[in-house]
C-alpha atoms as a PDB file:
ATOM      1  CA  UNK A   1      45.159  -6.640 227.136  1.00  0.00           C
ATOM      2  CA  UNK A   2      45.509  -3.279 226.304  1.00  0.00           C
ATOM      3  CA  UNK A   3      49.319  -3.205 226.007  1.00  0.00           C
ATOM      4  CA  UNK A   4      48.979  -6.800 223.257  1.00  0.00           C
ATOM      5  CA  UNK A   5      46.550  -4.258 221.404  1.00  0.00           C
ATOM      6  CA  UNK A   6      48.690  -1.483 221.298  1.00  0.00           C
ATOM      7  CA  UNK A   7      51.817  -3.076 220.569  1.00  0.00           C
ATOM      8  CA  UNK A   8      49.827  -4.791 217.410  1.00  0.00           C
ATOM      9  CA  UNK A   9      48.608  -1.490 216.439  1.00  0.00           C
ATOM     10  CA  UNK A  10      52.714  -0.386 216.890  1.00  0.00           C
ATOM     11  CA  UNK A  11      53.444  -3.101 214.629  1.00  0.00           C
ATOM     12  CA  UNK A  12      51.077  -2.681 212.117  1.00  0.00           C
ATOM     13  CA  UNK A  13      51.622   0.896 211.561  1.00  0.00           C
ATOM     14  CA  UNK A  14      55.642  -0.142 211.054  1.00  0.00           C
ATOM     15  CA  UNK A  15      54.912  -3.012 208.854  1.00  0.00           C
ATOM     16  CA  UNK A  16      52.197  -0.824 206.920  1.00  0.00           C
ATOM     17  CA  UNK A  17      55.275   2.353 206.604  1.00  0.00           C
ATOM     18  CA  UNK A  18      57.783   0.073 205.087  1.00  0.00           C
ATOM     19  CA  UNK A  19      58.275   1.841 201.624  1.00  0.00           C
ATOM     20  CA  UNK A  20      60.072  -1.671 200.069  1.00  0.00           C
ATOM     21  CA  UNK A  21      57.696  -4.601 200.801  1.00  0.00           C
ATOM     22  CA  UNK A  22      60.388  -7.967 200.302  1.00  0.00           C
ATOM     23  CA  UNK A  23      59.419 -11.311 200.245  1.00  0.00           C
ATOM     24  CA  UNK A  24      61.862 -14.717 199.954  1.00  0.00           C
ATOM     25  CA  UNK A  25      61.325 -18.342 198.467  1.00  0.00           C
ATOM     26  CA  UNK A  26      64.591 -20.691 198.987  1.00  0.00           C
ATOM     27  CA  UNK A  27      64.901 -24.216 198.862  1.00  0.00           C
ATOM     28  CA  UNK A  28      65.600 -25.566 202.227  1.00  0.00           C
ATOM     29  CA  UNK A  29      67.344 -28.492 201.778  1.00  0.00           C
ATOM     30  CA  UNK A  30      70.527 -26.516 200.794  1.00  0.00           C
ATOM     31  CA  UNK A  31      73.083 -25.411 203.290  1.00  0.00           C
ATOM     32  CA  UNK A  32      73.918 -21.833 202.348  1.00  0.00           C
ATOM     33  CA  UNK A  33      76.692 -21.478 205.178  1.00  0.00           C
ATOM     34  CA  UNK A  34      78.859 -23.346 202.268  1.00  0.00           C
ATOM     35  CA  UNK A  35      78.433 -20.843 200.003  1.00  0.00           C
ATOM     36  CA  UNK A  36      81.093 -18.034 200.056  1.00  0.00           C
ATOM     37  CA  UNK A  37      81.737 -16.863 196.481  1.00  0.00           C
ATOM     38  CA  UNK A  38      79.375 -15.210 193.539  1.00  0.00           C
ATOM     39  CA  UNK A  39      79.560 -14.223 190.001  1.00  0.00           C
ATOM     40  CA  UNK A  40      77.372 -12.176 187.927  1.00  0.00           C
ATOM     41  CA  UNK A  41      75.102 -13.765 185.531  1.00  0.00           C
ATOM     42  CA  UNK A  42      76.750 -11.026 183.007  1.00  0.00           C
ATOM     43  CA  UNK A  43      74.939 -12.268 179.800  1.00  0.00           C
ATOM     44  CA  UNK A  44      71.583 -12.810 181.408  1.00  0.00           C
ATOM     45  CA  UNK A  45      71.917  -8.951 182.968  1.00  0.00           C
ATOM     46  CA  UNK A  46      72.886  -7.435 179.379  1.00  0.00           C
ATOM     47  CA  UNK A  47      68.860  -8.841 178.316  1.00  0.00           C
ATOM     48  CA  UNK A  48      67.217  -7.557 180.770  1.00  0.00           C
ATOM     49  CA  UNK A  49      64.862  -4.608 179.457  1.00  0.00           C
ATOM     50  CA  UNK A  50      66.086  -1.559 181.545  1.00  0.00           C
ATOM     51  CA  UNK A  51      68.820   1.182 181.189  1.00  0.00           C
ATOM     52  CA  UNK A  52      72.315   0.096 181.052  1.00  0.00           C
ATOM     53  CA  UNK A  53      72.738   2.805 183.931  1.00  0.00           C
ATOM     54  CA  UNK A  54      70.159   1.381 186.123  1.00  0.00           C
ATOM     55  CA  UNK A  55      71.753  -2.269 185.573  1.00  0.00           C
ATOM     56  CA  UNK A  56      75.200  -0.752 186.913  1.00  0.00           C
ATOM     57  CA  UNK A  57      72.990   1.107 189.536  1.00  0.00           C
ATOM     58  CA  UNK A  58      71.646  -2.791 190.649  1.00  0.00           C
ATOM     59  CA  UNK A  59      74.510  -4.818 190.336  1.00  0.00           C
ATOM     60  CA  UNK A  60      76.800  -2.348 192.178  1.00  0.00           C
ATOM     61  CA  UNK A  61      74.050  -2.530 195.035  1.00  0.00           C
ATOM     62  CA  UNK A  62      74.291  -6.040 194.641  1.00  0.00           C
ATOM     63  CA  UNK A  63      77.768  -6.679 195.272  1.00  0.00           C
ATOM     64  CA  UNK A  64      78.328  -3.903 197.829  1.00  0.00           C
ATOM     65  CA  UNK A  65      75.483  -5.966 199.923  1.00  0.00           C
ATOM     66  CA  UNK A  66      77.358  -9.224 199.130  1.00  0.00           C
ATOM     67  CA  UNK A  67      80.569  -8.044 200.410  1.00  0.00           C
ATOM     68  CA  UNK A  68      79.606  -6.908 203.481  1.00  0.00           C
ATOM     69  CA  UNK A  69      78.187  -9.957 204.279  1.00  0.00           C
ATOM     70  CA  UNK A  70      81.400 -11.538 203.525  1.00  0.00           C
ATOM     71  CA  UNK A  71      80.713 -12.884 200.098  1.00  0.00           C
ATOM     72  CA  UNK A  72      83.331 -13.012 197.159  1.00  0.00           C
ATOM     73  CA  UNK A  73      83.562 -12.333 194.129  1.00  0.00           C
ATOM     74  CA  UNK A  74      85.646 -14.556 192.031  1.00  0.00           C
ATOM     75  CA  UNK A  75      85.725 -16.701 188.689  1.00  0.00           C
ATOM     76  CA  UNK A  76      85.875 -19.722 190.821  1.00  0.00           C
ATOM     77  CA  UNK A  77      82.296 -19.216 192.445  1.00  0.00           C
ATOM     78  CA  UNK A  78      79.631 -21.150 194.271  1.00  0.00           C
ATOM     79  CA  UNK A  79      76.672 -19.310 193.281  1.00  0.00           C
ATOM     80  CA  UNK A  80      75.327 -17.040 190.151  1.00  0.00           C
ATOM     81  CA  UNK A  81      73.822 -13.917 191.067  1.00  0.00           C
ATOM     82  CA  UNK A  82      70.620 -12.438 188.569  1.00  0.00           C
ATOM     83  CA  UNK A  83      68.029  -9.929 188.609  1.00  0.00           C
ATOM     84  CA  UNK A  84      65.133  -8.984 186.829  1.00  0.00           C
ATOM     85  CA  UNK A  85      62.851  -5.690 187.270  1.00  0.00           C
ATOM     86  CA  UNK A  86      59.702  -4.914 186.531  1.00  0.00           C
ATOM     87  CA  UNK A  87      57.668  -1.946 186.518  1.00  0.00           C
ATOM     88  CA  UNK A  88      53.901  -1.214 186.038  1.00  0.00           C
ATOM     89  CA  UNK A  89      51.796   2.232 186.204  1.00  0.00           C
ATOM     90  CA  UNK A  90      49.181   2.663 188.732  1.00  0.00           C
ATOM     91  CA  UNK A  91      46.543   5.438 187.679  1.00  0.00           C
ATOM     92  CA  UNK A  92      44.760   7.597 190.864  1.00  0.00           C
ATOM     93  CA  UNK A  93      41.810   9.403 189.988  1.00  0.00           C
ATOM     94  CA  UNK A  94      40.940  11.846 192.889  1.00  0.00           C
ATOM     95  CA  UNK A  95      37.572  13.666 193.392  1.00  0.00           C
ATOM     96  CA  UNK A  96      37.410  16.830 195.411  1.00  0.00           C
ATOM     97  CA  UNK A  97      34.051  18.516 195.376  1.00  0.00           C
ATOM     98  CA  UNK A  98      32.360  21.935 196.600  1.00  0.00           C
ATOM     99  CA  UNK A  99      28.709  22.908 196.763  1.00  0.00           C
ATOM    100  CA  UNK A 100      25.859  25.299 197.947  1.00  0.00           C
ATOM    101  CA  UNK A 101      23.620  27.564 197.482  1.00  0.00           C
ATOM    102  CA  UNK A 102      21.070  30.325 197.894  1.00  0.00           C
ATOM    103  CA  UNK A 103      17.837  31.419 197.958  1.00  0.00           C
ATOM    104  CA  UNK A 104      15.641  33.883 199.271  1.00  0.00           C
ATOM    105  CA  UNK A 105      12.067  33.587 201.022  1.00  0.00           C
ATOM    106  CA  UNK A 106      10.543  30.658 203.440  1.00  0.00           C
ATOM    107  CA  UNK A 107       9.124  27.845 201.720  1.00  0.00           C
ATOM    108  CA  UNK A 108       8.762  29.268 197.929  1.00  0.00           C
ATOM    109  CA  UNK A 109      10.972  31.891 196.577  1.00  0.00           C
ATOM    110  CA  UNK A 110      13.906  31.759 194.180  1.00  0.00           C
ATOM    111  CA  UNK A 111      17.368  31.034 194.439  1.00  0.00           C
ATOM    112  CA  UNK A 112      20.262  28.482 192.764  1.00  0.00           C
ATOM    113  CA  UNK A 113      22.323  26.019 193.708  1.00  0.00           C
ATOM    114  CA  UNK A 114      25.939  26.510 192.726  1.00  0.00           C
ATOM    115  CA  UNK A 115      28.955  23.876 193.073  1.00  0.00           C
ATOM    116  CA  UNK A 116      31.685  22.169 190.947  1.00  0.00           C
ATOM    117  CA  UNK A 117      33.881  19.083 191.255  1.00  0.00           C
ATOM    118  CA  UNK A 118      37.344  19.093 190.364  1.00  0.00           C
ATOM    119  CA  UNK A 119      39.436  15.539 189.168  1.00  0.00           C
ATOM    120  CA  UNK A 120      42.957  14.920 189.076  1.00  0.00           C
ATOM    121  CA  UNK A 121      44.490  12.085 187.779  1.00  0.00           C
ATOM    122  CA  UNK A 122      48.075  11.091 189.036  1.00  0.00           C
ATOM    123  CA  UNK A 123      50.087   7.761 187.608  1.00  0.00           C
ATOM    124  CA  UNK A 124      52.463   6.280 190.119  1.00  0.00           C
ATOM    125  CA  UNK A 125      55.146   3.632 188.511  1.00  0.00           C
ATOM    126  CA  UNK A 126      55.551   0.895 190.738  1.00  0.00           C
ATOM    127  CA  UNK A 127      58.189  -1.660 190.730  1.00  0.00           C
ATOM    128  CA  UNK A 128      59.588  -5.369 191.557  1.00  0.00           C
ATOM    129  CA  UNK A 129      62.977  -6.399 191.436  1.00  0.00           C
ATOM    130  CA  UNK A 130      63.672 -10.363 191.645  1.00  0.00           C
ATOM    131  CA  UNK A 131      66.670 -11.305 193.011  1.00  0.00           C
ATOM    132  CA  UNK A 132      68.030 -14.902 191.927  1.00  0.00           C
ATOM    133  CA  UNK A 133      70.767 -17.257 193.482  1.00  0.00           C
ATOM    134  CA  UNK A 134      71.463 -19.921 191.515  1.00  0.00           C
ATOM    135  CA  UNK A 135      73.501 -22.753 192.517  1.00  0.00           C
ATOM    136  CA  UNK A 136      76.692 -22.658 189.986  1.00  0.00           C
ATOM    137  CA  UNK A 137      77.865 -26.366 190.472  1.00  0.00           C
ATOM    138  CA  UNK A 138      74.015 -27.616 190.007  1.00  0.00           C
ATOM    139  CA  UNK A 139      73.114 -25.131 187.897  1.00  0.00           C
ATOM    140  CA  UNK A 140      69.544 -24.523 190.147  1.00  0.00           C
ATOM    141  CA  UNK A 141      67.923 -21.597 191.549  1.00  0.00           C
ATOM    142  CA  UNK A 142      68.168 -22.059 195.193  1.00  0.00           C
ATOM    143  CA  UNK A 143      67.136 -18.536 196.414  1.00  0.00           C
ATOM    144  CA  UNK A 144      64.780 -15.845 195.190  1.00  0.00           C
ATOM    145  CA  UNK A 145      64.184 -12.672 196.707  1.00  0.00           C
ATOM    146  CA  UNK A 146      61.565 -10.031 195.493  1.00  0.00           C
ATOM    147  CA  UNK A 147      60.520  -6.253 196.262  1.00  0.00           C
ATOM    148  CA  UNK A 148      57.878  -4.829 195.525  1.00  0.00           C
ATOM    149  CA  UNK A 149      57.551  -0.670 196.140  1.00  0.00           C
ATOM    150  CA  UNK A 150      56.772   2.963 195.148  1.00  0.00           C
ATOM    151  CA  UNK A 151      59.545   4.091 192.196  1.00  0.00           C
ATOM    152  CA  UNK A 152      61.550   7.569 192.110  1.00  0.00           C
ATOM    153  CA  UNK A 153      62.120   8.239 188.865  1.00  0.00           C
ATOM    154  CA  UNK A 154      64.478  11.201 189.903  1.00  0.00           C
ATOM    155  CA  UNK A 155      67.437  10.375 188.935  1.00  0.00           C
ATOM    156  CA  UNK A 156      69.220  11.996 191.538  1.00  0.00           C
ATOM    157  CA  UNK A 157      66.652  10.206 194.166  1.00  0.00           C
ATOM    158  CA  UNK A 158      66.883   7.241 192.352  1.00  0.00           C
ATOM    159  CA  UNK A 159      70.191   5.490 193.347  1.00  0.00           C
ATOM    160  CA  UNK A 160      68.776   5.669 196.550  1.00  0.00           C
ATOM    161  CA  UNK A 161      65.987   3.830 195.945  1.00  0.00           C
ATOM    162  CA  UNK A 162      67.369   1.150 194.173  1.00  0.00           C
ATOM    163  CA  UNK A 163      69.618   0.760 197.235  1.00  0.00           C
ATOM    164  CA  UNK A 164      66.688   0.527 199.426  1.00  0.00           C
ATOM    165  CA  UNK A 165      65.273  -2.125 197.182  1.00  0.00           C
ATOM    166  CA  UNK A 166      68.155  -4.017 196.998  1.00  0.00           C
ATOM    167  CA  UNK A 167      69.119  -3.882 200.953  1.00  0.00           C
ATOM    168  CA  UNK A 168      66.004  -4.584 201.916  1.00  0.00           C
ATOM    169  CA  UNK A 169      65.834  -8.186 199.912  1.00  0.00           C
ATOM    170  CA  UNK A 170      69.171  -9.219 200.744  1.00  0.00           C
ATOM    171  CA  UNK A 171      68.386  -8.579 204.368  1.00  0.00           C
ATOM    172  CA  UNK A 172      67.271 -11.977 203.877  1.00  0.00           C
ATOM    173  CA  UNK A 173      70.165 -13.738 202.319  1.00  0.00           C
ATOM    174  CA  UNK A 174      71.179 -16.294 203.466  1.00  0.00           C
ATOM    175  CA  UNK A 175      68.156 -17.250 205.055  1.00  0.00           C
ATOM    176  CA  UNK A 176      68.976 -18.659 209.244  1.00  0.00           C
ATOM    177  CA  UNK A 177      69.848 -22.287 209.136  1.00  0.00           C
ATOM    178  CA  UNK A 178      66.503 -23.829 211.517  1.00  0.00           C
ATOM    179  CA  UNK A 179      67.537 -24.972 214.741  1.00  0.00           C
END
């Protein structure tokens, strides 16, 4: 019993660190081993609402990810690949507080109490990226990935963390064929 709790406790704790939280929706009736070449959705990219450096930043991620799961890329292609980001601002207000005080005599006397509380506010930007596969002969979404983490708005940090993103949802393409 005591080694089932602590190997949920193990679990939860790495679960709980994860700094990229991914999720995936697919539609199982389609058999992804057939799929073996992509394409950019090029004119649905050049919308979407971000930099044109982060965009190179995403697809590159992208297709480095496909090809090394042996996807690619060609004209002649079996599935579309699209993303869309987006980002929202999460406000912290934090409270830290001191008091006391002092006096003089037992029972009546004089004195004053003395403290202050100090508040910070921090903003943390947060984002999701969505991560489409849609099927180029049917024209139909047929996978969707999503994460959901912490930004780094550094730009030297933040290459990495669109890598991160972008690993850790296409960890999950193509989802296992059920046995």
């Amino acid at each position: 019993m005591k080694k089932a709790v602590f190997l949920l406790m193990v679990l939860m704790l790495t679960v709980g660190c994860r700094s990229v939280h991914v999720s995936a929706d697919f539609d199982n009736k389609v058999d992804f081993t057939a799929y073996k070449t992509y394409n950019l959705m090029t004119a649905e990219i050049a919308k979407v609402a971000i930099s044109d450096l982060d965009k190179r930043r995403i697809t590159s991620a992208i297709e480095e990810s496909l090809q090394s799961k042996g996807f690619k890329k060609g004209e002649n292609r079996d599935v579309w690949e699209n993303f869309s980001p987006k980002e929202r601002k999460e406000g912290n207000l934090k409270n830290g507080n001191a008091g006391g005080g002092w006096g003089w005599g037992g029972g009546w006397g004089w004195g004053g109490p003395w403290g202050w509380n100090n508040y910070s506010v921090t903003t943390d930007t947060y984002g999701t990226l969505y991560i489409d596969v849609v099927d180029a002969r049917k024209q139909e979404l047929v996978w969707q990935g999503q994460g959901d983490g912490l930004l780094d708005l550094h730009p030297k940090r933040k290459e990495a963390k669109i890598r991160e993103f972008v690993s850790e949802i296409l960890a999950q393409y193509p989802p296992q064929p059920k046995k």
